[in-house]
N, C-alpha and C. Protein backbone atom coordinates (compact mmCIF):
# COMPACT_ATOMS: atom_id res chain seq x y z
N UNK A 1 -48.03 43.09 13.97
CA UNK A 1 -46.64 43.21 13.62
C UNK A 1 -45.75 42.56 14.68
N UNK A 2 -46.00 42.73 16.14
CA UNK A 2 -45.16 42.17 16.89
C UNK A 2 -45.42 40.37 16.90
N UNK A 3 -46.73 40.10 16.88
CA UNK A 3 -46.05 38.74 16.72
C UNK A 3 -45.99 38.15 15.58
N UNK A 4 -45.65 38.71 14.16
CA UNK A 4 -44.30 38.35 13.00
C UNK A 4 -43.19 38.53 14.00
N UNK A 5 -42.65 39.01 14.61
CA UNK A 5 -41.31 38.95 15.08
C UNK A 5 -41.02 37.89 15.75
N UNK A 6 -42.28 37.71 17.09
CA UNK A 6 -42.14 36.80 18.20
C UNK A 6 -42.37 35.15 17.13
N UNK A 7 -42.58 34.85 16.40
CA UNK A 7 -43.28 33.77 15.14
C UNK A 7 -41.45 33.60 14.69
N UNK A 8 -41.10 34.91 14.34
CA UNK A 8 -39.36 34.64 13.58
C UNK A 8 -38.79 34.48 14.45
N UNK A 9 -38.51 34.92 15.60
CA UNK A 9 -37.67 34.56 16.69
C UNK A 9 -37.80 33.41 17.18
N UNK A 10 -39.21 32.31 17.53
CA UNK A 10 -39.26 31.36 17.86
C UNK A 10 -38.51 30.22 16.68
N UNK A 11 -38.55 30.45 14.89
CA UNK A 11 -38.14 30.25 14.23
C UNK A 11 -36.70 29.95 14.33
N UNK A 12 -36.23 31.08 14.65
CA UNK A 12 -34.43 30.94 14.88
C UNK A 12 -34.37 30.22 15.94
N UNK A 13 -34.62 30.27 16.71
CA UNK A 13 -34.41 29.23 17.94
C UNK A 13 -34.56 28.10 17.71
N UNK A 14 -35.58 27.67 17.05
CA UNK A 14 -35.97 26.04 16.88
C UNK A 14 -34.69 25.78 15.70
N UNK A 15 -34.53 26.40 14.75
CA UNK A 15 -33.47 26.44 13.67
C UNK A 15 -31.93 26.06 14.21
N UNK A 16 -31.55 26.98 15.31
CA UNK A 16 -30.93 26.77 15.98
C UNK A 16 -30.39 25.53 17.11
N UNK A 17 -31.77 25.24 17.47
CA UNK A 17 -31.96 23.54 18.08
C UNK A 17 -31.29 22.55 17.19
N UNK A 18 -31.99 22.58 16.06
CA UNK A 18 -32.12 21.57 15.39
C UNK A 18 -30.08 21.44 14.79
N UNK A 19 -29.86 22.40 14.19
CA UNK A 19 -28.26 22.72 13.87
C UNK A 19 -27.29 22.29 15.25
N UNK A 20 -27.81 22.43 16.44
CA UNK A 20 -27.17 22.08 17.17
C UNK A 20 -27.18 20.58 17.85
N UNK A 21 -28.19 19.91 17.73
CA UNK A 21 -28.55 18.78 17.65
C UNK A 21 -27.87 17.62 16.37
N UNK A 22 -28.07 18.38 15.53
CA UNK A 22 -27.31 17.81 14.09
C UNK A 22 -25.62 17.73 14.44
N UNK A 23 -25.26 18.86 15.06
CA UNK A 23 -23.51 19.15 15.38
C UNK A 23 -23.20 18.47 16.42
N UNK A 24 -24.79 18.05 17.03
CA UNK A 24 -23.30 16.84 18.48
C UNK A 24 -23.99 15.30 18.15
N UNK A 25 -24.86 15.08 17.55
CA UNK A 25 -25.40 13.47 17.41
C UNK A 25 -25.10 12.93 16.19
N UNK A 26 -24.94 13.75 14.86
CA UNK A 26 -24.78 12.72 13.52
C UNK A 26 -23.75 12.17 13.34
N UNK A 27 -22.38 12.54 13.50
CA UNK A 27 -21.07 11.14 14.01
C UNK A 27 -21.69 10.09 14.52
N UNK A 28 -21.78 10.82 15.48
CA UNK A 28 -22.66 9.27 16.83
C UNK A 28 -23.22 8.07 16.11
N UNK A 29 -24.28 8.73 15.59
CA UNK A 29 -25.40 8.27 14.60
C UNK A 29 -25.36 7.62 13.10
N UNK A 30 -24.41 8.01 12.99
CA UNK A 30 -23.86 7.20 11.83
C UNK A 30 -22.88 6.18 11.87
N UNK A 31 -22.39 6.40 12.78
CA UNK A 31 -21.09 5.54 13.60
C UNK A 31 -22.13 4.18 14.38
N UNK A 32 -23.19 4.57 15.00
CA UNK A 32 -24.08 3.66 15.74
C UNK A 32 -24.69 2.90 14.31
N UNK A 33 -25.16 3.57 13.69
CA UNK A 33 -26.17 2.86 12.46
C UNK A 33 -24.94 1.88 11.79
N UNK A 34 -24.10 2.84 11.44
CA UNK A 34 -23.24 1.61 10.27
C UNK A 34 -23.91 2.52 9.04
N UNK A 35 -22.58 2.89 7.90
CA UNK A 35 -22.72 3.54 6.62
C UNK A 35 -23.43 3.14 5.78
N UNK A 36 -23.63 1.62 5.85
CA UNK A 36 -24.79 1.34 4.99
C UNK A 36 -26.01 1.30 5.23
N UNK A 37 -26.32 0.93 6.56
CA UNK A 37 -27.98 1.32 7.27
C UNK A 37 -28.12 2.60 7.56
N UNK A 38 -27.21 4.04 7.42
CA UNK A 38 -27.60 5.10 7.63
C UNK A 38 -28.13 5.84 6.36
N UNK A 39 -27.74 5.03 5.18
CA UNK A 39 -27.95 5.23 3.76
C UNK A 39 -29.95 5.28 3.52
N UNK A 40 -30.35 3.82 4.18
CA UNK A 40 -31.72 4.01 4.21
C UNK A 40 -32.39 4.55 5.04
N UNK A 41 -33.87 5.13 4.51
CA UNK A 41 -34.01 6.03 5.26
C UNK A 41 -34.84 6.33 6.65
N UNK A 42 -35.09 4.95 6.88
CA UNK A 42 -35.83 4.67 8.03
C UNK A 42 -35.25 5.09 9.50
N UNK A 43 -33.73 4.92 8.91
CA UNK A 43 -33.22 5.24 9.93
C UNK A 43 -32.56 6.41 10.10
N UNK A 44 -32.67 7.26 9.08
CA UNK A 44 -32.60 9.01 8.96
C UNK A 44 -33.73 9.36 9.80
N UNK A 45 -34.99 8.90 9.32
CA UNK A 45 -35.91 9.19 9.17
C UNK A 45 -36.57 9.48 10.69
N UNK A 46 -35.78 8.30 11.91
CA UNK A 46 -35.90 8.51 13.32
C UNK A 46 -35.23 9.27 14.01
N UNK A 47 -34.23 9.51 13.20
CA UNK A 47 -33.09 10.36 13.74
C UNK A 47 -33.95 12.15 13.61
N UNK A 48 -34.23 12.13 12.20
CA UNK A 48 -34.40 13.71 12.35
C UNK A 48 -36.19 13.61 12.83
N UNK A 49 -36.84 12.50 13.18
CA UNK A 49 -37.80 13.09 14.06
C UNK A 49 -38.08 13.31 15.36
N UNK A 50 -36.58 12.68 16.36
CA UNK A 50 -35.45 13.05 17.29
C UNK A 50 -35.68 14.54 17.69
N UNK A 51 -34.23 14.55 16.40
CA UNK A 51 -33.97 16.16 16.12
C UNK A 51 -35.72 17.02 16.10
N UNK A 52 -36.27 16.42 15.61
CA UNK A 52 -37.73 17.91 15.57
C UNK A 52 -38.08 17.93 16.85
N UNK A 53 -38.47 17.15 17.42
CA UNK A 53 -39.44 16.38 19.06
C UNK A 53 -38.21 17.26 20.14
N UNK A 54 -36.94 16.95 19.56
CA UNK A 54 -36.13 17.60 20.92
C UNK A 54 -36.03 19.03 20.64
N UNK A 55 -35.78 19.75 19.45
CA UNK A 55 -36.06 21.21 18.64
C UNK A 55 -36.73 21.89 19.62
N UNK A 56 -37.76 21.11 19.27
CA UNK A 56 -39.63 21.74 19.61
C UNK A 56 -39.75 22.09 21.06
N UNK A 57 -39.66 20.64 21.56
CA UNK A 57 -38.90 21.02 23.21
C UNK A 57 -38.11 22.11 23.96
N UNK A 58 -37.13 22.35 23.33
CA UNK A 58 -36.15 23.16 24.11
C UNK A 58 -36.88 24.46 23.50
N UNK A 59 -37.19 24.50 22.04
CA UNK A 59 -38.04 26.13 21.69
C UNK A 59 -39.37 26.52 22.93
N UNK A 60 -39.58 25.48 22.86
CA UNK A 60 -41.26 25.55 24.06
C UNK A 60 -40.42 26.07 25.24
N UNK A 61 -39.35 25.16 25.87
CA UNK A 61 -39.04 25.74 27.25
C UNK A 61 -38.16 27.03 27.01
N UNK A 62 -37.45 27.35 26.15
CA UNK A 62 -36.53 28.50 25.93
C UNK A 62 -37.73 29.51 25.92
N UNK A 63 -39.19 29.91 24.52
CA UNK A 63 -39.62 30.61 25.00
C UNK A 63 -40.40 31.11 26.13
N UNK A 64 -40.84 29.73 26.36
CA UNK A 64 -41.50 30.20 27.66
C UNK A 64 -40.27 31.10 29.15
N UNK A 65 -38.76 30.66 29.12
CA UNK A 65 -38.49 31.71 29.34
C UNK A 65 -38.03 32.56 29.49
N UNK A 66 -37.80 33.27 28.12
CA UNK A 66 -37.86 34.31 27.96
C UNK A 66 -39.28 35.49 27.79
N UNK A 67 -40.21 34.63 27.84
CA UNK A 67 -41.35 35.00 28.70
C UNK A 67 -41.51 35.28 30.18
N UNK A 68 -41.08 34.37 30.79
CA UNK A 68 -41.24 34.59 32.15
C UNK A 68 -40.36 35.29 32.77
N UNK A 69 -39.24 35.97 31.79
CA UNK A 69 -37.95 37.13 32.62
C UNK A 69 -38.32 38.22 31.87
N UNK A 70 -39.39 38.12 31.16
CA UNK A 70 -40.16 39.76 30.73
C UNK A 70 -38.95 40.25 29.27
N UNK A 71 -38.44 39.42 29.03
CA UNK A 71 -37.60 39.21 27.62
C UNK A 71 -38.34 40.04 26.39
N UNK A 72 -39.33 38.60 26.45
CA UNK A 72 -40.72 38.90 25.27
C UNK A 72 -41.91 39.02 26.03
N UNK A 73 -42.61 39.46 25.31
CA UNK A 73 -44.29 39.87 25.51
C UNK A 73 -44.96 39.57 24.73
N UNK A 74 -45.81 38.27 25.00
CA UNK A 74 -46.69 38.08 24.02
C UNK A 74 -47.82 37.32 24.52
């Protein structure tokens, strides 16, 4: 049972990454691409595997710690 929780919590966090990542780079990113090359999707397509790779990242170092200040236990 506890790690369903620690599994959802890492969930929101990465969820959270990613929404926040989306809220400071897709102006940028669309503004850099140009409206009609942001249309195809090759270049979505680098953008949100960006967004996952940097997500994933900050979830790895966020839980680890809140692991290491005795936060979570797992």
């Amino acid at each position: 049972m506890e790690n369903k929780w620690i599994f959802l919590i890492a969930i929101l966090i990465f969820l959270t990454f990613i929404f926040l990542f989306w809220m400071l780079t897709s102006g940028y990113s669309k503004k850099e691409y140009g409206i009609k090359m942001w249309k195809h999707w090759p270049a979505r397509l680098s953008y949100w595997q960006a967004a996952i790779l940097y997500s994933t990242g900050f979830t790895s170092i966020t839980m680890f710690l809140l692991k290491s200040t005795h936060v979570l236990t797992f």
